[in-house]
N, C-alpha and C. Protein backbone atom coordinates (compact mmCIF):
# COMPACT_ATOMS: atom_id res chain seq x y z
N UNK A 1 2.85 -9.32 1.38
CA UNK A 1 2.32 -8.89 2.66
C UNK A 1 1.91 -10.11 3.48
N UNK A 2 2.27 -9.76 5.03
CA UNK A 2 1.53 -11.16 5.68
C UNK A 2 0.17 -10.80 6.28
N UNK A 3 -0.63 -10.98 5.45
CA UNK A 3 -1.81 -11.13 5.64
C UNK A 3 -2.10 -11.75 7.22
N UNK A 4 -1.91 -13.24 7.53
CA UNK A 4 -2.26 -13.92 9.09
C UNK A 4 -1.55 -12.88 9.92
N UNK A 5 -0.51 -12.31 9.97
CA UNK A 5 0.22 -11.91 11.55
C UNK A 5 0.01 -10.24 11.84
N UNK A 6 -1.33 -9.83 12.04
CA UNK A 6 -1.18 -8.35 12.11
C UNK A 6 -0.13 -6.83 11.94
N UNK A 7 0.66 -8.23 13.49
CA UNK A 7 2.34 -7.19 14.17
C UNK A 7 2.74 -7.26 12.86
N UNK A 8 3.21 -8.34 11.88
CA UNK A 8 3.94 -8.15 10.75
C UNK A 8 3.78 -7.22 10.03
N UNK A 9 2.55 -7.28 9.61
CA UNK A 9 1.43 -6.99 8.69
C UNK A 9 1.76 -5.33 8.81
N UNK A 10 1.68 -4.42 10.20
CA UNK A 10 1.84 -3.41 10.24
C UNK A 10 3.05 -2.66 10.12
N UNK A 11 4.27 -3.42 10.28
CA UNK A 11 4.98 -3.02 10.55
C UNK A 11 5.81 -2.87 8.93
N UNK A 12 5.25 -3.93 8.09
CA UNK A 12 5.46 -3.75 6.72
C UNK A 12 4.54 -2.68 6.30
N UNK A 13 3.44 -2.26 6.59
CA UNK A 13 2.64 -1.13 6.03
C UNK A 13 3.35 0.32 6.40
N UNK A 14 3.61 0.27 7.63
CA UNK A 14 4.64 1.61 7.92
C UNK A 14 5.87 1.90 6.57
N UNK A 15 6.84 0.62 6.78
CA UNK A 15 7.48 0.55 6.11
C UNK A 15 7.26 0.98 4.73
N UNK A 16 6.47 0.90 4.18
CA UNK A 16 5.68 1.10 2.73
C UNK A 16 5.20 1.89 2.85
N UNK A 17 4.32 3.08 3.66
CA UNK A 17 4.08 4.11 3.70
C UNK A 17 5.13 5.63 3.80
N UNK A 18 6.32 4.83 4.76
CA UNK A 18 7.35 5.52 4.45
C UNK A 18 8.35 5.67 3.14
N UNK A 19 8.18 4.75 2.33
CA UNK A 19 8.73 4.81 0.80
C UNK A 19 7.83 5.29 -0.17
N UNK A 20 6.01 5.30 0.17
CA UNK A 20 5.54 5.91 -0.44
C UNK A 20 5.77 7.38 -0.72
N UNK A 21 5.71 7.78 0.63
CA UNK A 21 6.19 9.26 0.84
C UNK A 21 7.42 10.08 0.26
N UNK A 22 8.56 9.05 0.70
CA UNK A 22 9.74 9.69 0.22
C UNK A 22 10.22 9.67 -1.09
N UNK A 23 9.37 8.93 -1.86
CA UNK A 23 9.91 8.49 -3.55
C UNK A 23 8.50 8.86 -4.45
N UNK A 24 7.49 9.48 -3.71
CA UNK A 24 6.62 10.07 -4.38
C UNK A 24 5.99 8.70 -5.50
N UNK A 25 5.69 7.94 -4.80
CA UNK A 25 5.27 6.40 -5.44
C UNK A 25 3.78 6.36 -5.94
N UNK A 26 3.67 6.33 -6.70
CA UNK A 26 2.28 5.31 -7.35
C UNK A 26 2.13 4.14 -6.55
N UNK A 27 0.53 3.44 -5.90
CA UNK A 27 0.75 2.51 -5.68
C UNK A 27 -0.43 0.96 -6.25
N UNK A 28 0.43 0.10 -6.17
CA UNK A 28 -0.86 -1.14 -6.93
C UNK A 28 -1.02 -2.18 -5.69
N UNK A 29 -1.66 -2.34 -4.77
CA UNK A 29 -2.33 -3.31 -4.29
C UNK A 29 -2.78 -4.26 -5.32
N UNK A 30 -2.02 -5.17 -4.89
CA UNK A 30 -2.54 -6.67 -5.66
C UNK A 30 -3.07 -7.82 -4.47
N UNK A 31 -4.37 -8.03 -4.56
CA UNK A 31 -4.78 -9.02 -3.80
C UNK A 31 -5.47 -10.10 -4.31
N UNK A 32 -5.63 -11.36 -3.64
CA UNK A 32 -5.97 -12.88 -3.98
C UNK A 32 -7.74 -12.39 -4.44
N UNK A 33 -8.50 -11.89 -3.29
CA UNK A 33 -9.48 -11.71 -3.07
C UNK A 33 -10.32 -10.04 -2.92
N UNK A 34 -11.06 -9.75 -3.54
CA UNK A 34 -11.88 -8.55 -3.21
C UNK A 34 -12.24 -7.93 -1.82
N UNK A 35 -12.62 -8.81 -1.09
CA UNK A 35 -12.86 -7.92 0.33
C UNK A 35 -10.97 -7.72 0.62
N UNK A 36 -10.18 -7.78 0.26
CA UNK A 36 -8.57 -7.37 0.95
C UNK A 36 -8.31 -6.39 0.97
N UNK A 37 -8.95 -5.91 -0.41
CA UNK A 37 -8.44 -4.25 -0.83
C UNK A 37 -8.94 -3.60 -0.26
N UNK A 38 -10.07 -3.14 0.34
CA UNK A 38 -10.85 -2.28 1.11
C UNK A 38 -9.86 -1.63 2.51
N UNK A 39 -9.79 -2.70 3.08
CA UNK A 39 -9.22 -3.05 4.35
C UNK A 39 -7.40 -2.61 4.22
N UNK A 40 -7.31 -3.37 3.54
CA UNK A 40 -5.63 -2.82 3.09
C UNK A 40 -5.36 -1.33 2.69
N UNK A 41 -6.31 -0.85 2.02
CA UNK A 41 -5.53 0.74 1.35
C UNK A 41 -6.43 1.34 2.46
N UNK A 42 -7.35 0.86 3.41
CA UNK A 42 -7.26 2.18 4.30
C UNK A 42 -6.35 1.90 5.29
N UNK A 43 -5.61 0.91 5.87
CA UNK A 43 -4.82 0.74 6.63
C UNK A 43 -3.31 1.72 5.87
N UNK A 44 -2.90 1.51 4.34
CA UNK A 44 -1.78 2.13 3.70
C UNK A 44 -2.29 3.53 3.89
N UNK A 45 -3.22 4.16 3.21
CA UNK A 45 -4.30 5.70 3.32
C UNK A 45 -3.40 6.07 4.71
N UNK A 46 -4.12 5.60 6.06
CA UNK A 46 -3.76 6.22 7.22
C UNK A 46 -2.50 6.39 7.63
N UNK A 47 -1.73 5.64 7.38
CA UNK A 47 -0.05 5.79 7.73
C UNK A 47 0.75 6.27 6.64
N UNK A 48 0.30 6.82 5.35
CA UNK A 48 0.51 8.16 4.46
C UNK A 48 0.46 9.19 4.83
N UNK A 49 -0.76 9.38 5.63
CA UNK A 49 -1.31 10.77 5.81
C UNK A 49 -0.95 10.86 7.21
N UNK A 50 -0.55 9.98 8.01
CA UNK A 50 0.60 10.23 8.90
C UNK A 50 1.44 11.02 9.29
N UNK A 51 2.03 10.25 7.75
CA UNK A 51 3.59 10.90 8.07
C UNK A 51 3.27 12.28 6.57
N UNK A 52 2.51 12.56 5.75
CA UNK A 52 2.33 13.59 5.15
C UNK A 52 0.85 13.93 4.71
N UNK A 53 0.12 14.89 5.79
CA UNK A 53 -1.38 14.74 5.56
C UNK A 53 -1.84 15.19 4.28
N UNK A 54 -0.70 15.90 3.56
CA UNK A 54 -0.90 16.41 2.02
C UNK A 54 -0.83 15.58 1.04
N UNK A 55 -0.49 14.64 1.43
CA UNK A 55 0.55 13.64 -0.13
C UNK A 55 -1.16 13.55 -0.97
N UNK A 56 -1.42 13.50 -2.31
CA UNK A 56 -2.08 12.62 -3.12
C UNK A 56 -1.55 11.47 -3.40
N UNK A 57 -2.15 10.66 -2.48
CA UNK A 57 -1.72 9.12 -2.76
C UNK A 57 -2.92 8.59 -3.32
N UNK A 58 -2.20 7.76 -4.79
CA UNK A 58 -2.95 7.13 -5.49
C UNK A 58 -3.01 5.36 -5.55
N UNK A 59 -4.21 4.94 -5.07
CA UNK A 59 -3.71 3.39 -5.20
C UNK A 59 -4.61 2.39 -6.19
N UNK A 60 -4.25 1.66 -6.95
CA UNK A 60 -4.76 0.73 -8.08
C UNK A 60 -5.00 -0.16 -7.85
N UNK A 61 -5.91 -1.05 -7.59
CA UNK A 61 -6.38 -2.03 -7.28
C UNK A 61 -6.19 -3.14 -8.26
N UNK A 62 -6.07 -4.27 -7.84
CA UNK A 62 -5.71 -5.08 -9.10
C UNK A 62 -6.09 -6.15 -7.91
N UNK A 63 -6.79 -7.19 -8.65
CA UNK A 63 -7.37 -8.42 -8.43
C UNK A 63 -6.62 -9.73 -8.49
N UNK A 64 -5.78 -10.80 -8.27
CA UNK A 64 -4.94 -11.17 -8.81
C UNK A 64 -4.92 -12.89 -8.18
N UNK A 65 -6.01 -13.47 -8.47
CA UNK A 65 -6.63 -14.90 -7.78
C UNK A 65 -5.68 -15.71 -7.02
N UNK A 66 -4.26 -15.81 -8.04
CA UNK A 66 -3.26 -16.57 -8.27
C UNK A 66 -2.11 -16.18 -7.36
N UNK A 67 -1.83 -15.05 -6.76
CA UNK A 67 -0.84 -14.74 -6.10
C UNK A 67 -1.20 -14.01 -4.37
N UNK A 68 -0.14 -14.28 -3.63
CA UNK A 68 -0.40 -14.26 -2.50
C UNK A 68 -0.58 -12.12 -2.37
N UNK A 69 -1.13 -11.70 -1.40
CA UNK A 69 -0.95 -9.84 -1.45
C UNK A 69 0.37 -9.23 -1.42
N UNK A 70 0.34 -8.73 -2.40
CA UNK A 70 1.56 -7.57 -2.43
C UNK A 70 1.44 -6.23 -3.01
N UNK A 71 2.10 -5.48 -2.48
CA UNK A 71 1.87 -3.90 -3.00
C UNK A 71 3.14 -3.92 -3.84
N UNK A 72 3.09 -3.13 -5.16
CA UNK A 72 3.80 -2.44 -5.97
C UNK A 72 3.97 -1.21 -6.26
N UNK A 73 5.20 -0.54 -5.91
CA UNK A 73 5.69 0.95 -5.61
C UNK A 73 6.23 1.50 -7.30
N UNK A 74 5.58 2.44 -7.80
CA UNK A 74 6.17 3.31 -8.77
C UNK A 74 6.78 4.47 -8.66
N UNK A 75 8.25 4.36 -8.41
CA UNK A 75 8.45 6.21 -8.13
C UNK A 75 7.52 6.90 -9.06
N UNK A 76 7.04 8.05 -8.72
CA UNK A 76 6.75 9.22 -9.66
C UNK A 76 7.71 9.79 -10.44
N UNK A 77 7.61 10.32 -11.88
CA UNK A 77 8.64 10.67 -12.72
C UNK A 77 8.94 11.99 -12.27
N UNK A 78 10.38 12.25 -12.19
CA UNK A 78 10.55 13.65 -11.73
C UNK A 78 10.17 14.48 -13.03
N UNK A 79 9.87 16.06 -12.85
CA UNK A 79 9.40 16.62 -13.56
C UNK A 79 10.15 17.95 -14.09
């Protein structure tokens, strides 16, 4: 994720909110720092419930000093 450039920033969160949706994804926010996550999964939260105000979207937080922010998508297992 680019963290500095907002425009980017959002336009990759759409993007990722729309694959959340359609592949029924698990998701892991991985960030450098603690205050990121807050800020990040309600920005992902709102453009979920967007585009599906029903979905249970689940997101995992993971702490990760060493690496720059990125989200990780799990399809859901079909059933």
């Amino acid at each position: 994720l680019n963290l500095t450039d907002i425009e980017e920033l959002r336009h990759q969160l759409d993007a990722i909110a729309t694959d959340v949706v359609n592949y029924q994804c698990e998701v892991s926010l991985q960030v450098p720092r603690t205050q990121d996550y807050p800020w990040l999964a309600t920005l992902l939260t709102k453009r979920v419930k967007r585009i599906d105000s029903g979905y249970d979207l689940k997101i995992q937080r993971q702490i990760l000093k060493n690496i720059s922010a990125q989200v990780v998508l799990t399809p859901r297992k079909a059933e």
